[in-house]
Every structure is written in structure tokens, then in C-alpha cells.
C-alpha atoms as a PDB file:
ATOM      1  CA  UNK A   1       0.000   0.000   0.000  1.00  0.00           C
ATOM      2  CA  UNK A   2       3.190   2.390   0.644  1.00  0.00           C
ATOM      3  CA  UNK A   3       4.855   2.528  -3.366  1.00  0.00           C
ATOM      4  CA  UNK A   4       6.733   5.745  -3.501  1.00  0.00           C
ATOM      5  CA  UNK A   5       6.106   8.435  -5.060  1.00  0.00           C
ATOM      6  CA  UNK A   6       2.529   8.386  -5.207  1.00  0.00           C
ATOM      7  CA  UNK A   7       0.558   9.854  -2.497  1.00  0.00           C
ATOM      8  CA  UNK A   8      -1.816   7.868  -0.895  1.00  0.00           C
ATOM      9  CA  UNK A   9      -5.362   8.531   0.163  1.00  0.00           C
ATOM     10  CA  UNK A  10      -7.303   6.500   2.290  1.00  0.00           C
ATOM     11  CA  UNK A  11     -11.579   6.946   2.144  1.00  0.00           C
ATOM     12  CA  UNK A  12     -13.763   5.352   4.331  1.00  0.00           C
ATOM     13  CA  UNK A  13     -17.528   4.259   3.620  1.00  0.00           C
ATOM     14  CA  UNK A  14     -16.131   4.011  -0.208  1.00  0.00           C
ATOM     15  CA  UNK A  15     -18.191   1.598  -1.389  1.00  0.00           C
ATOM     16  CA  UNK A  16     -21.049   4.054  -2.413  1.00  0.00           C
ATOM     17  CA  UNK A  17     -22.553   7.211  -2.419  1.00  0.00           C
ATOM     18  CA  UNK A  18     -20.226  10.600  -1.536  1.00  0.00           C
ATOM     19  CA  UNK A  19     -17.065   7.739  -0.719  1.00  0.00           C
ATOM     20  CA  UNK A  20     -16.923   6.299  -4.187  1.00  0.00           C
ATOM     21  CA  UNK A  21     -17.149   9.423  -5.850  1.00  0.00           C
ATOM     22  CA  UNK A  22     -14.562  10.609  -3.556  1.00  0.00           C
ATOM     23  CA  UNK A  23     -12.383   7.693  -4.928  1.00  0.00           C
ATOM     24  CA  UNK A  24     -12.837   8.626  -8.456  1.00  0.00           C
ATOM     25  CA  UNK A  25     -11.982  12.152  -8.438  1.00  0.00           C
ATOM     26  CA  UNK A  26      -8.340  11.554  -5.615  1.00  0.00           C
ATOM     27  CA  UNK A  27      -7.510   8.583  -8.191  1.00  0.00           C
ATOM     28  CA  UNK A  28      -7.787  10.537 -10.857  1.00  0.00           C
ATOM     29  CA  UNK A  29      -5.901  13.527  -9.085  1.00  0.00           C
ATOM     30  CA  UNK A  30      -3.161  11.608  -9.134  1.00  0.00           C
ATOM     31  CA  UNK A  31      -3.672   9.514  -5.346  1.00  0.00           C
ATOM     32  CA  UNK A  32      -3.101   5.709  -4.811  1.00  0.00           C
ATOM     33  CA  UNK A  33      -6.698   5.463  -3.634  1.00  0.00           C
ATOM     34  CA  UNK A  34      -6.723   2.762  -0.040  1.00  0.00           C
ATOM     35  CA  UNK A  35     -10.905   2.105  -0.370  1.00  0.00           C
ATOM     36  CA  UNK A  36     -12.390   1.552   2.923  1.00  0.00           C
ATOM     37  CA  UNK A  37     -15.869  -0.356   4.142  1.00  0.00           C
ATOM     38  CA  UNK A  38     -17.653  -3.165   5.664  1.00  0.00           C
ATOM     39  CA  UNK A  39     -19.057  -4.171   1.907  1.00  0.00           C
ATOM     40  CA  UNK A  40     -16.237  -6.004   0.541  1.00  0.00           C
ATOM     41  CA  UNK A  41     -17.857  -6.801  -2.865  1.00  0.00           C
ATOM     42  CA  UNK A  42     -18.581  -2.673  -3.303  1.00  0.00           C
ATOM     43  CA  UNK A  43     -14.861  -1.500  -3.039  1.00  0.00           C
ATOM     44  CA  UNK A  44     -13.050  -4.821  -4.730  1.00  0.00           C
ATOM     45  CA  UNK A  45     -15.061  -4.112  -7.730  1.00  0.00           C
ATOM     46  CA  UNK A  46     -14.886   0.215  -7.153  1.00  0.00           C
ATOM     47  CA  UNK A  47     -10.904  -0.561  -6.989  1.00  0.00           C
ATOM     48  CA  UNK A  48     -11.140  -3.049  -9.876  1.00  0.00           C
ATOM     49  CA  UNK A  49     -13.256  -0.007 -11.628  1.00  0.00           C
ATOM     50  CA  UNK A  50     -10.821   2.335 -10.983  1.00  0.00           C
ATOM     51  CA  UNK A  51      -8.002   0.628 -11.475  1.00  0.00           C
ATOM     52  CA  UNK A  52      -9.231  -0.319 -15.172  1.00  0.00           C
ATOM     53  CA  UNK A  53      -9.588   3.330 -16.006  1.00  0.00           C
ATOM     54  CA  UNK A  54      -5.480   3.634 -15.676  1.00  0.00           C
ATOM     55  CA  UNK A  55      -5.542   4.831 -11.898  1.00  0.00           C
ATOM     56  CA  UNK A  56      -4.293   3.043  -8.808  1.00  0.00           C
ATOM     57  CA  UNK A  57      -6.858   1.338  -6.205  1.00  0.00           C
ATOM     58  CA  UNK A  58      -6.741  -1.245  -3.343  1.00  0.00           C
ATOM     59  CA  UNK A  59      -9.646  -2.219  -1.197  1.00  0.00           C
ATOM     60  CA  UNK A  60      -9.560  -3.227   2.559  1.00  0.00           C
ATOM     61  CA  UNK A  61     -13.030  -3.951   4.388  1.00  0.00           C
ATOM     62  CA  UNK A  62     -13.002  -2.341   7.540  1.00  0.00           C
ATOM     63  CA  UNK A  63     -15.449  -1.470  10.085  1.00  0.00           C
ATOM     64  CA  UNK A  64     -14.109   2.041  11.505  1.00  0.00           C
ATOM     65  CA  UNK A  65     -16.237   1.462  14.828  1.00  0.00           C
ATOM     66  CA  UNK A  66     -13.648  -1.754  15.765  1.00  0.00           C
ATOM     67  CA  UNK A  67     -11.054  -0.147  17.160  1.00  0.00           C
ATOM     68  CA  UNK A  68      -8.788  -3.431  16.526  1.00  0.00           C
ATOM     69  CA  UNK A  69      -9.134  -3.558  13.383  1.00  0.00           C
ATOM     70  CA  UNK A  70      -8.251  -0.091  12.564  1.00  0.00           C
ATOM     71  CA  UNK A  71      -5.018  -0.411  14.515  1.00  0.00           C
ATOM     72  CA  UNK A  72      -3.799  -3.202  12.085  1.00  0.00           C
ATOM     73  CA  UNK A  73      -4.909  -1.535   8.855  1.00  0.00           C
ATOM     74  CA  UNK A  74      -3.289   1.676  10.122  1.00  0.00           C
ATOM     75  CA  UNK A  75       0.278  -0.619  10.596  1.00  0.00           C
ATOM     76  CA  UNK A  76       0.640  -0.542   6.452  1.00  0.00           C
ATOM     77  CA  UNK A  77       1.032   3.019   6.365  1.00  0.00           C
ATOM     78  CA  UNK A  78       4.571   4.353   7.003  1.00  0.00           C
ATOM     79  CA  UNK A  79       3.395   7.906   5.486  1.00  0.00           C
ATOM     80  CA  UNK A  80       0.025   9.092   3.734  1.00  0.00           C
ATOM     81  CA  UNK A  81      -1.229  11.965   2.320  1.00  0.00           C
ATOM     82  CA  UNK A  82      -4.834  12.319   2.830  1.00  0.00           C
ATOM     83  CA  UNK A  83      -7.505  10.260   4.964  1.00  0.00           C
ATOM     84  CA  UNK A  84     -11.024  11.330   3.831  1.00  0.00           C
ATOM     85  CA  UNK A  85     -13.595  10.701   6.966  1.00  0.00           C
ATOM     86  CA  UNK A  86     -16.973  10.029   5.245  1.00  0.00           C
ATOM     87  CA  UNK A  87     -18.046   6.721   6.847  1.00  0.00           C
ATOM     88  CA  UNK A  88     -21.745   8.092   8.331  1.00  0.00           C
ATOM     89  CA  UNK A  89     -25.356   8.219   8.133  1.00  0.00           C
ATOM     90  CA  UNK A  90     -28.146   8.764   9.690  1.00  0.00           C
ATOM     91  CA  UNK A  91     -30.746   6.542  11.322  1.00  0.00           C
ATOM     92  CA  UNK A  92     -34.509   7.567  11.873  1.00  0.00           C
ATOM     93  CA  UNK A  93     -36.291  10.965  11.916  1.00  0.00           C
ATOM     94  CA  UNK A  94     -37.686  10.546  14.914  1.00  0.00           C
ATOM     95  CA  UNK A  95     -38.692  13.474  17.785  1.00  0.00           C
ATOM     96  CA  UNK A  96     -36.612  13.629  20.911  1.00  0.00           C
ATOM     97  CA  UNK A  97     -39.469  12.479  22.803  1.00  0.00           C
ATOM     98  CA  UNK A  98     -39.814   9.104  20.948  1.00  0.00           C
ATOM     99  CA  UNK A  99     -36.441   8.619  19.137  1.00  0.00           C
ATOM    100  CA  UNK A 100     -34.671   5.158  19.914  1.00  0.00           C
ATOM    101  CA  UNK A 101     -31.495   5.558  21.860  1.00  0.00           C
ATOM    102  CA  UNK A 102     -29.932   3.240  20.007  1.00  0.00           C
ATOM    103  CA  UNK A 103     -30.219   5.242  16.766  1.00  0.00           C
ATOM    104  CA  UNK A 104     -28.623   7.174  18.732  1.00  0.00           C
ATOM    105  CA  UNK A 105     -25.872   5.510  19.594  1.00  0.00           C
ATOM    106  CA  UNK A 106     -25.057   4.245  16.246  1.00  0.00           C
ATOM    107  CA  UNK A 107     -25.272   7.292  14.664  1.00  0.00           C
ATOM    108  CA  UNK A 108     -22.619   8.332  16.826  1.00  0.00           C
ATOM    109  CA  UNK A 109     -20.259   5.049  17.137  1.00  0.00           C
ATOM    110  CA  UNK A 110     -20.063   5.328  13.362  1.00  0.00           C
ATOM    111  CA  UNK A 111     -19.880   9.010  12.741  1.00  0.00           C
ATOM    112  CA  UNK A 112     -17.825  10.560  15.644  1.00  0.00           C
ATOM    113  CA  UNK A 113     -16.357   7.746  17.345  1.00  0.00           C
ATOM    114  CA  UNK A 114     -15.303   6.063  13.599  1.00  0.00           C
ATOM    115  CA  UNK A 115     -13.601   9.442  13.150  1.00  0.00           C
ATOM    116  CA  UNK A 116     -11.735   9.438  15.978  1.00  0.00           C
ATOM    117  CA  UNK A 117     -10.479   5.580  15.568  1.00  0.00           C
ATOM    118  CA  UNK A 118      -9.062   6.462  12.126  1.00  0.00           C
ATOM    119  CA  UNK A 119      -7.741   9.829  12.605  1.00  0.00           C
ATOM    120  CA  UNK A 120      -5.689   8.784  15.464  1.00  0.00           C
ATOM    121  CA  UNK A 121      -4.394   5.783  14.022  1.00  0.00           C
ATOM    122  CA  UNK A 122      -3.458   7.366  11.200  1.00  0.00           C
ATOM    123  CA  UNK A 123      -2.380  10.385  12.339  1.00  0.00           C
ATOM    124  CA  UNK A 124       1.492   9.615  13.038  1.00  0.00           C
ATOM    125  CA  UNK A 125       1.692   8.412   9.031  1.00  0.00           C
ATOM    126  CA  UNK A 126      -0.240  11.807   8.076  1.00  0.00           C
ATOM    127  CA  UNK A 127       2.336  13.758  10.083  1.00  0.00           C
ATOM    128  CA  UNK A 128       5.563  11.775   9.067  1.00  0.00           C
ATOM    129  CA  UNK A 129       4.488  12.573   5.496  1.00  0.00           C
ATOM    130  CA  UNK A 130       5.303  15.703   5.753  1.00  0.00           C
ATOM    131  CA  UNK A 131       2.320  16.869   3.955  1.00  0.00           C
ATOM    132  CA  UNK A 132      -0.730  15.204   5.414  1.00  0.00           C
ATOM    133  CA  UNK A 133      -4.287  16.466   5.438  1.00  0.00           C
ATOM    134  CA  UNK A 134      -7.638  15.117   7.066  1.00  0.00           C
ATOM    135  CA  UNK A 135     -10.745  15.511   5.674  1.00  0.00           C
ATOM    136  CA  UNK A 136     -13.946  15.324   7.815  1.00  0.00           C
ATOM    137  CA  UNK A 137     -17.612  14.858   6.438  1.00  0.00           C
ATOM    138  CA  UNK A 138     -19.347  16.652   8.578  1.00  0.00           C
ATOM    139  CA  UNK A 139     -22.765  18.245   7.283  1.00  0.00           C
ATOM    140  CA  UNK A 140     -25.260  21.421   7.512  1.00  0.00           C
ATOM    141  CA  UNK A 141     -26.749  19.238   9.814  1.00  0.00           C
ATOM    142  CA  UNK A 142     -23.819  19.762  11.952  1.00  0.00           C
ATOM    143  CA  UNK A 143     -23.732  23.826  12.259  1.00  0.00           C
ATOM    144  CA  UNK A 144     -27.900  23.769  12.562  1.00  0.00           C
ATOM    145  CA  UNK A 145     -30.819  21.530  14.120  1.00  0.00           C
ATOM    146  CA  UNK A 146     -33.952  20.832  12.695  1.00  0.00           C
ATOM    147  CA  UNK A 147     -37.036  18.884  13.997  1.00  0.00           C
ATOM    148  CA  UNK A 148     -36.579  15.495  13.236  1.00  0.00           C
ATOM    149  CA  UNK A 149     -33.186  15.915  13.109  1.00  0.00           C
ATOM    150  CA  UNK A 150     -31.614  15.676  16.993  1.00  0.00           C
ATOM    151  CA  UNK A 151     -29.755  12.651  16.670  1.00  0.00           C
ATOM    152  CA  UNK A 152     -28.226  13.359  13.327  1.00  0.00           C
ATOM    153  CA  UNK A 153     -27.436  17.093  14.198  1.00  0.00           C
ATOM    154  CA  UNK A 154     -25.821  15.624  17.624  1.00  0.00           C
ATOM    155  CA  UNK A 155     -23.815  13.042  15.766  1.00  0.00           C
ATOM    156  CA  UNK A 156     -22.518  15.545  12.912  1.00  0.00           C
ATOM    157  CA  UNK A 157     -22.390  18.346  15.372  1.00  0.00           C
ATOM    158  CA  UNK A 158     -19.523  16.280  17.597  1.00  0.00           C
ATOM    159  CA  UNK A 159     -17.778  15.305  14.297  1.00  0.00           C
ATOM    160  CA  UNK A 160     -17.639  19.134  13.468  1.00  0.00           C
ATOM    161  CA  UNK A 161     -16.189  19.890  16.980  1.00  0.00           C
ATOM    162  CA  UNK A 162     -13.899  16.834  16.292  1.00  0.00           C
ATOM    163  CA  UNK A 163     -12.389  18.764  13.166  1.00  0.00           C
ATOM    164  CA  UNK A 164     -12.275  22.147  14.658  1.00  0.00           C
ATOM    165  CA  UNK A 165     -10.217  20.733  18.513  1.00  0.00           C
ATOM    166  CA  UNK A 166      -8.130  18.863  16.047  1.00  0.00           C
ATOM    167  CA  UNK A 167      -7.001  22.230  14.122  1.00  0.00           C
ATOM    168  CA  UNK A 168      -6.267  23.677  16.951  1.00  0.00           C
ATOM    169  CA  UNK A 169      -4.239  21.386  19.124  1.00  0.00           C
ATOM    170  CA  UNK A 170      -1.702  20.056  15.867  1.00  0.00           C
ATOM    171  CA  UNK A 171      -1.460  23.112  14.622  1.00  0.00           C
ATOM    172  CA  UNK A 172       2.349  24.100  13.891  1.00  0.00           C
ATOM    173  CA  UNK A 173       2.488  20.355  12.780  1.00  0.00           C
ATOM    174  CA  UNK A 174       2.871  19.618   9.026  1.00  0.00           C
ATOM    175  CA  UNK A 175      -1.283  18.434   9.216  1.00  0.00           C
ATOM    176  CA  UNK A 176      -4.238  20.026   7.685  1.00  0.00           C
ATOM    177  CA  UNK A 177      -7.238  19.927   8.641  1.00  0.00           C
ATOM    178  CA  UNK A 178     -10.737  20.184   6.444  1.00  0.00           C
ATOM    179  CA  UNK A 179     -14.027  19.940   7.326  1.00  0.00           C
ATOM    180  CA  UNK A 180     -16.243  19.724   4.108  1.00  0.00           C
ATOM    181  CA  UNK A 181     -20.269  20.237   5.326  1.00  0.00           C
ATOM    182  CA  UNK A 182     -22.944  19.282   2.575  1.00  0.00           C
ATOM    183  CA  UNK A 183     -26.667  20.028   2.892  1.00  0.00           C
ATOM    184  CA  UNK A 184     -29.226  17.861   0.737  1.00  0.00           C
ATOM    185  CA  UNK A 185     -27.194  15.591  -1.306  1.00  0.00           C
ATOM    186  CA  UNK A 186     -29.217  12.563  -3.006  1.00  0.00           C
ATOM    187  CA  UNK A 187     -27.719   9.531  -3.365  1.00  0.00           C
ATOM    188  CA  UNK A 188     -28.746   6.039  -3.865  1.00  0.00           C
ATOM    189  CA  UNK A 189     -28.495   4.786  -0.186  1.00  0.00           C
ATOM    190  CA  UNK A 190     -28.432   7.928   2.398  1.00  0.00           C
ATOM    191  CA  UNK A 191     -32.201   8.406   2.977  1.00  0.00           C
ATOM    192  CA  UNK A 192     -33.528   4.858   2.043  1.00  0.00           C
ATOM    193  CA  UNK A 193     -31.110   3.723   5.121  1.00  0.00           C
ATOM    194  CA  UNK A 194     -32.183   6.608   7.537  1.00  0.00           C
ATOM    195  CA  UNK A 195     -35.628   5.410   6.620  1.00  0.00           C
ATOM    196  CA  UNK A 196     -35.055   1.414   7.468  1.00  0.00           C
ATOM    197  CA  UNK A 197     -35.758   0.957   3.773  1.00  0.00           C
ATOM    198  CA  UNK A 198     -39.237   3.100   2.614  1.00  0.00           C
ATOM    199  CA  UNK A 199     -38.098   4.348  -0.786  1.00  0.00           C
ATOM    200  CA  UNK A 200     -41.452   6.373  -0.787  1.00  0.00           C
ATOM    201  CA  UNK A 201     -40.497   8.219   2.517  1.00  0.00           C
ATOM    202  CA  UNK A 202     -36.814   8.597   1.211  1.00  0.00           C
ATOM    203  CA  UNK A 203     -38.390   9.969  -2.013  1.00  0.00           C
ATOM    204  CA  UNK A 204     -41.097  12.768  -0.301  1.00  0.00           C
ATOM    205  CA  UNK A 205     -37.362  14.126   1.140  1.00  0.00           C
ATOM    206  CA  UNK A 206     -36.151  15.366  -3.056  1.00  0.00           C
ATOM    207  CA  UNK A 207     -39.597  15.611  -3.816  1.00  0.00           C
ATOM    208  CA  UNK A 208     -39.991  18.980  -5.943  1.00  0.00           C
ATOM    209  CA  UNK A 209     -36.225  19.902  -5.641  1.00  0.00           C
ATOM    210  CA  UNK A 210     -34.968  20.557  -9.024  1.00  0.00           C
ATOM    211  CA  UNK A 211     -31.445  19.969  -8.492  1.00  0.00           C
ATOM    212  CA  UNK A 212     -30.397  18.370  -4.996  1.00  0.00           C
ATOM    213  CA  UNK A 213     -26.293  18.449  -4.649  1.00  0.00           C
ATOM    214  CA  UNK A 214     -24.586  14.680  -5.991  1.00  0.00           C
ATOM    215  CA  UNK A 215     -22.283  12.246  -5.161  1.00  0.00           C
ATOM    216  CA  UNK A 216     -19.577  13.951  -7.450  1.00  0.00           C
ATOM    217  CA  UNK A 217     -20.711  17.418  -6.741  1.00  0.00           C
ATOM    218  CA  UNK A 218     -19.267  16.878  -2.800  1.00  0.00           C
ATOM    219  CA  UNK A 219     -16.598  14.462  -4.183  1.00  0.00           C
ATOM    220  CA  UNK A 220     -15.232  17.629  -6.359  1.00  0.00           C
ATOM    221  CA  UNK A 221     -14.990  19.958  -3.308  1.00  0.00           C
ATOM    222  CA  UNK A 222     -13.268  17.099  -1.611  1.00  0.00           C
ATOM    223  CA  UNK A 223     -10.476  16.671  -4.450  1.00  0.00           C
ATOM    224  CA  UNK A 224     -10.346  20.100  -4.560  1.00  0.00           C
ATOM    225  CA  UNK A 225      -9.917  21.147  -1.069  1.00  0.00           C
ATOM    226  CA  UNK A 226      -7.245  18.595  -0.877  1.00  0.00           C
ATOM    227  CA  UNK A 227      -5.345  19.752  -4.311  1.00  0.00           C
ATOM    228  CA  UNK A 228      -4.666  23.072  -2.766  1.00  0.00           C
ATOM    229  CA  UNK A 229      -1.066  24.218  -1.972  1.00  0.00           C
ATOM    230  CA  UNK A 230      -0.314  22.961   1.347  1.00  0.00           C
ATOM    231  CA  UNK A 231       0.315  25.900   3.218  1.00  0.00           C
ATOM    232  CA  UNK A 232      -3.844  26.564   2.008  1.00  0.00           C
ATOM    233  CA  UNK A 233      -6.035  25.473   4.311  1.00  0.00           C
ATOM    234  CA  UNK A 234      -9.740  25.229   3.815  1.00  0.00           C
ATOM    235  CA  UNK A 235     -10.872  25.181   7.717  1.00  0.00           C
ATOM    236  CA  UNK A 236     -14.954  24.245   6.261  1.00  0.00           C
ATOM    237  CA  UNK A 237     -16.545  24.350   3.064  1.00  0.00           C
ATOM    238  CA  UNK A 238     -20.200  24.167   3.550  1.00  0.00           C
ATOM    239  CA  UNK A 239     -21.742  23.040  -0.060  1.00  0.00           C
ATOM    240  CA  UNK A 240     -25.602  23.160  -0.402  1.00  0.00           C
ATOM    241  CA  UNK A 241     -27.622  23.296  -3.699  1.00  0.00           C
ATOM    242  CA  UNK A 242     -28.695  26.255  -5.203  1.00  0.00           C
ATOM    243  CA  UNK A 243     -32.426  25.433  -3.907  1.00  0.00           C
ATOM    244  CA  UNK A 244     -31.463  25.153  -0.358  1.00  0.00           C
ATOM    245  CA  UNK A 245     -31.030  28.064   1.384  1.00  0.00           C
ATOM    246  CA  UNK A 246     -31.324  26.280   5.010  1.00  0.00           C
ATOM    247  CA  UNK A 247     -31.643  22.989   6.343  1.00  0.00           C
ATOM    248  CA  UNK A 248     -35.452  24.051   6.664  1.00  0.00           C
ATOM    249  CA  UNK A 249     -35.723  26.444   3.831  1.00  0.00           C
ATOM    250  CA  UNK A 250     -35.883  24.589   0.626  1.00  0.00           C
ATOM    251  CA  UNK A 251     -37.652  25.885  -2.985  1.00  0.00           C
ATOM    252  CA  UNK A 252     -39.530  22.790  -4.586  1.00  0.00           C
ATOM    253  CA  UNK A 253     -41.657  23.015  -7.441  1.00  0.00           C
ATOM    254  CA  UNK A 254     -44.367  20.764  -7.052  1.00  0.00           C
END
């Protein structure tokens, strides 16, 4: 995973969505893309995919809330270049009043928690590269709530805070730090999973929007934010589409 001369970038949750868009663009940057997530099957044949095309690609399944098992895949890595946090997701919309703690709880293990596993076992191969830059998907959801929303907003909120403590205390260090927030994004998987599956509640949550954000839409700030010179720092890009001007203030033409 360590050939010199190409700078390596490691994504996690790669095997769809935001992730394997991510992949694309970094390979095609000019990254040895490391593709990171429990689905086996979706990143051997993304790395196969992308490896075809004349890039460079390896997959690794990996759960980022087993703390074991991040250790060892962190042991490859004598130096890398970028680690992309995107692993996420949100589970239910329910109220505080009657949302299921363990929603709760998963939305965190996997969004704040999965963070913090891979940044700090990466971290000493970010910093020996010399050059080393973490990305953090955070979201809108992060920086404001919205009914419906508490458990996601909490979860994205403490992987915001995560990014911004992180800036702070390595700063001086050769390390960047990026926190990239997207607001409605439509994808293939992200509502159907927060709603266990209903493809006609994911649906009512586009309905009417003309042109929601996509996969490669976030996956070009990503490259972009991470092409900069490295003395640039982008501390948060907050993307939304053109027809969202809040996480509650949407124009849909129905």
C-alpha cells in the first residue's frame, strides 16, 4: 500500500454514495486510492473499476467502529497523504421524545467515534508525510438543528467539533485539517437507510427539488480542497444546492 512516489489517500464508507465518488476524483488527481468499508464486494469491484480506467486502487473492508481492526490496517502506512472521513449516516427521523437511543448511539459510534479511531491511528503516518491532510464529512446538519433531526445534528455536530479541537491542538504540525459540510445531497443509499428501507419516505425528502447536490458534486470539493497548496487550508466548506437556502428552507416546485 506504501509505493513511492505516489501519495496515498485513504476513504472510508467508499463503497457508495459521496465515498466512491470521492475515490474517483483523488484517483484521478493523481492519489493511490486505499478504499475503505464493511461491503467487501462494493470496493473490490470500485478498486477493480478504478483501477481499469489507468488509476491506482486497493480495497480493505473495515469497520471504523472496531477499534482493533483499525489499529492493524493503520500498521501498512509508514506515510500518507490524505484520509477522507466520510463513513456516516443517519438513522430515523424521529422526535426527541420518541427517538430510539440506540439510533442514537449508532449514529454516533459510526460518525464521531469512527472518526476518531481512524484519525488517530493514522495520524502519526499523516504527520511523518510531511504533507498530510484530514478531511472530515461533517454536514449542515452539523452547524444547525432541525425537527426530526436531533440525533443526526448531535452526531454531525460532535464530528464538526472533532475537526475544529483537532485544528487547533496540531497546529504548527505539518497536518491540515478540512471539514467539508454538505446540505441535501441525493444519493442512492443515504435516505432509504435513515428510513429502514421506505423508498417512498426517502423519495417525499427530493420531492420537488430541481437539483439536490450529488455524489460527485461533494466528491469535487473534496479533491479540490485537498489539491490546494499545502500551506492553504480550507478550515470548512459548507456546499448546499442552489435550492437550499437552510436545512429548513428549501424551494420545490411541485
Amino acid at each position: 500500500m506504501t509505493a513511492p512516489g505516489t501519495p496515498i489517500a485513504v476513504i472510508t464508507g467508499a463503497s457508495s454514495g459521496i465515498g466512491a465518488a470521492t475515490a474517483k476524483q483523488l484517483a484521478a488527481a493523481g492519489y493511490r486510492v486505499v478504499l475503505t468499508a464493511r461491503r467487501k464486494d462494493r470496493i473490490e469491484a470500485l478498486a477493480a473499476e478504478i483501477n481499469d480506467a489507468g488509476h491506482q486502487a486497493a480495497a480493505y473492508a473495515l469497520d471504523v467502529t472496531d477499534r482493533a481492526a483499525v489499529d492493524e490496517f493503520a500498521t501498512a502506512f509508514r506515510t500518507l497523504a490524505v484520509l477522507v472521513n466520510n463513513a456516516g449516516g443517519a438513522l430515523g427521523a424521529e422526535s426527541v421524545a420518541t427517538g430510539d437511543p440506540e439510533d442514537w448511539r449508532q449514529m454516533y459510534e459510526v460518525n464521531v467515534l469512527g472518526t476518531l479511531h481512524m484519525t488517530q491511528a493514522l495520524l502519526p503516518a499523516l504527520t511523518a508525510s510531511g504533507d498530510g491532510t484530514v478531511v472530515v464529512l461533517s454536514s449542515t446538519a452539523g452547524h444547525s438543528t432541525y425537527e426530526g433531526g436531533a440525533g443526526y445534528v448531535a452526531a454531525k455536530n460532535g464530528a464538526r467539533v472533532l475537526a475544529e479541537t483537532l485544528r487547533l491542538e496540531i497546529v504548527g504540525t505539518p497536518v491540515r485539517v478540512i471539514e467539508i459540510a454538505p446540505g441535501m445531497v441525493k444519493t442512492d443509499e443515504f435516505a432509504t437507510t435513515r428510513f429502514r428501507g421506505d423508498t417512498e419516505k426517502a423519495a417525499k425528502v427530493y420531492a420537488g427539488v430541481a437539483e439536490p447536490l450529488t455524489a460527485d458534486d461533494v466528491a469535487d470539493t473534496i479533491t479540490w480542497a485537498c489539491t490546494r497548496p499545502p500551506h492553504v487550508n480550507i478550515d470548512l466548506l459548507v456546499v448546499r444546492p442552489r435550492a437550499q437556502a437552510s436545512n429548513t428552507k428549501v424551494h420545490r416546485e411541485l
